[in-house]
Protein backbone atom coordinates (compact mmCIF):
# COMPACT_ATOMS: atom_id res chain seq x y z
CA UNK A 1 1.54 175.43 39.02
CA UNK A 2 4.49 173.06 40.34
CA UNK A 3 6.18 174.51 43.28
CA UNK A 4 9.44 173.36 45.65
CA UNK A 5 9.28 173.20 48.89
CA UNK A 6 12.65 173.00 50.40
CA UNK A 7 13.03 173.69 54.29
CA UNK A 8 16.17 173.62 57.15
CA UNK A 9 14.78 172.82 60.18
CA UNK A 10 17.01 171.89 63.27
CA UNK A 11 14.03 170.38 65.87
CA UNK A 12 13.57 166.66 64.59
CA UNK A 13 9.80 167.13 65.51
CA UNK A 14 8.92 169.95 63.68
CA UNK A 15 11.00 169.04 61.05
CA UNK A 16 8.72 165.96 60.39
CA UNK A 17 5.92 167.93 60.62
CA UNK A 18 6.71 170.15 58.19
CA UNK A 19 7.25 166.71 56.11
CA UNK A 20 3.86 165.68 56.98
CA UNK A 21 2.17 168.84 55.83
CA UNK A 22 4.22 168.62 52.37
CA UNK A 23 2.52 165.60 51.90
CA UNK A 24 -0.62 165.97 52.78
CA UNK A 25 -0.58 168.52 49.53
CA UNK A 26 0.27 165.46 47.31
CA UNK A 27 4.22 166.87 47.01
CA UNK A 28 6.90 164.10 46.08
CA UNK A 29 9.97 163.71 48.34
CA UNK A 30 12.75 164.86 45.94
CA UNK A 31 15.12 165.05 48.63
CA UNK A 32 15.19 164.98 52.48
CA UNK A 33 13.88 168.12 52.63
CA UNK A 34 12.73 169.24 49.69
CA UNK A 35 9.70 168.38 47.63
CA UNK A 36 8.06 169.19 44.08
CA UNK A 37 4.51 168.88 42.95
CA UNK A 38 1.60 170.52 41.31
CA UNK A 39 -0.90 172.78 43.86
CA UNK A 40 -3.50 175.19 43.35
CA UNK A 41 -3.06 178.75 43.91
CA UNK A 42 -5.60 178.17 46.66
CA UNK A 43 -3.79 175.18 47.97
CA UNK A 44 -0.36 176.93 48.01
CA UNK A 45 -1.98 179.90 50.20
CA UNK A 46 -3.51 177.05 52.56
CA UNK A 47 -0.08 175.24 52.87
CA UNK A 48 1.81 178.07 53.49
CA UNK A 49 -0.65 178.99 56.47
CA UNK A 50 -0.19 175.35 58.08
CA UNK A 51 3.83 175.51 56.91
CA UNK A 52 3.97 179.09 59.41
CA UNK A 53 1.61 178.20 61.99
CA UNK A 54 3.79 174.58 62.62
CA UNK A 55 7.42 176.34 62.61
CA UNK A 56 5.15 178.97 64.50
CA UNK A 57 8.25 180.65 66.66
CA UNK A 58 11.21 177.89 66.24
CA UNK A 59 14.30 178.36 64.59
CA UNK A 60 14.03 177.04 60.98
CA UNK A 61 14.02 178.25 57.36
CA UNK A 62 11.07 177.03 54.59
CA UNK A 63 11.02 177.97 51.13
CA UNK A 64 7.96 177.41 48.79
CA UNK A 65 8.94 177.98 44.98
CA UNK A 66 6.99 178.77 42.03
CA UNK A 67 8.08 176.86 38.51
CA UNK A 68 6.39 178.20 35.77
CA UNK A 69 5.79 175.79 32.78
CA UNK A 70 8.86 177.41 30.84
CA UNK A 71 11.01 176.72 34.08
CA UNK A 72 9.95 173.44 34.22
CA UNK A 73 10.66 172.70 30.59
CA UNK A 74 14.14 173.85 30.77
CA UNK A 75 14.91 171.54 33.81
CA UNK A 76 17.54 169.42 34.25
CA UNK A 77 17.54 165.80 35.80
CA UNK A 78 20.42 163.97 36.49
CA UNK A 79 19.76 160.38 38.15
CA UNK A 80 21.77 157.65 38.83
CA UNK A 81 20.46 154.29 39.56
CA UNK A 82 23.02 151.91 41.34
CA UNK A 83 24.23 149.22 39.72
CA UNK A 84 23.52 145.41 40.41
């Protein structure tokens, strides 16, 4: 299944680690702090472990989100490439 991660994370160092963790799991960098990829059930459950022991007591917010296949289907992209 795809999930999101997306996370808000004011200490600069745990911040990156969070970014590290995301992807060690093979997720793409959609955004600063967000990412999108495909992970096992199992994987998700290991992630999420590493995600809460490295924020551990800190201030900081991290969201992992399921897509399901029709979710994903009905996405929208909007990109725009700048121009040379």
């Amino acid at each position: 299944m795809r999930y999101i991660v997306i996370y808000d994370i004011p200490d600069d160092r745990i911040r990156m680690k969070i970014a590290d963790i995301c992807l060690d799991y093979g997720l793409d960098r959609v955004q600063y702090s967000a990412f999108l990829g495909k992970l096992t059930r199992g994987q998700q459950k290991e992630m999420v472990k590493k995600l809460r022991r490295q924020l551990g007591k800190r201030e900081g917010k991290i969201l992992v989100i399921p897509i399901d296949a029709g979710a994903w289907q009905e996405r929208v992209e909007i990109i725009q490439e700048e121009e040379e």
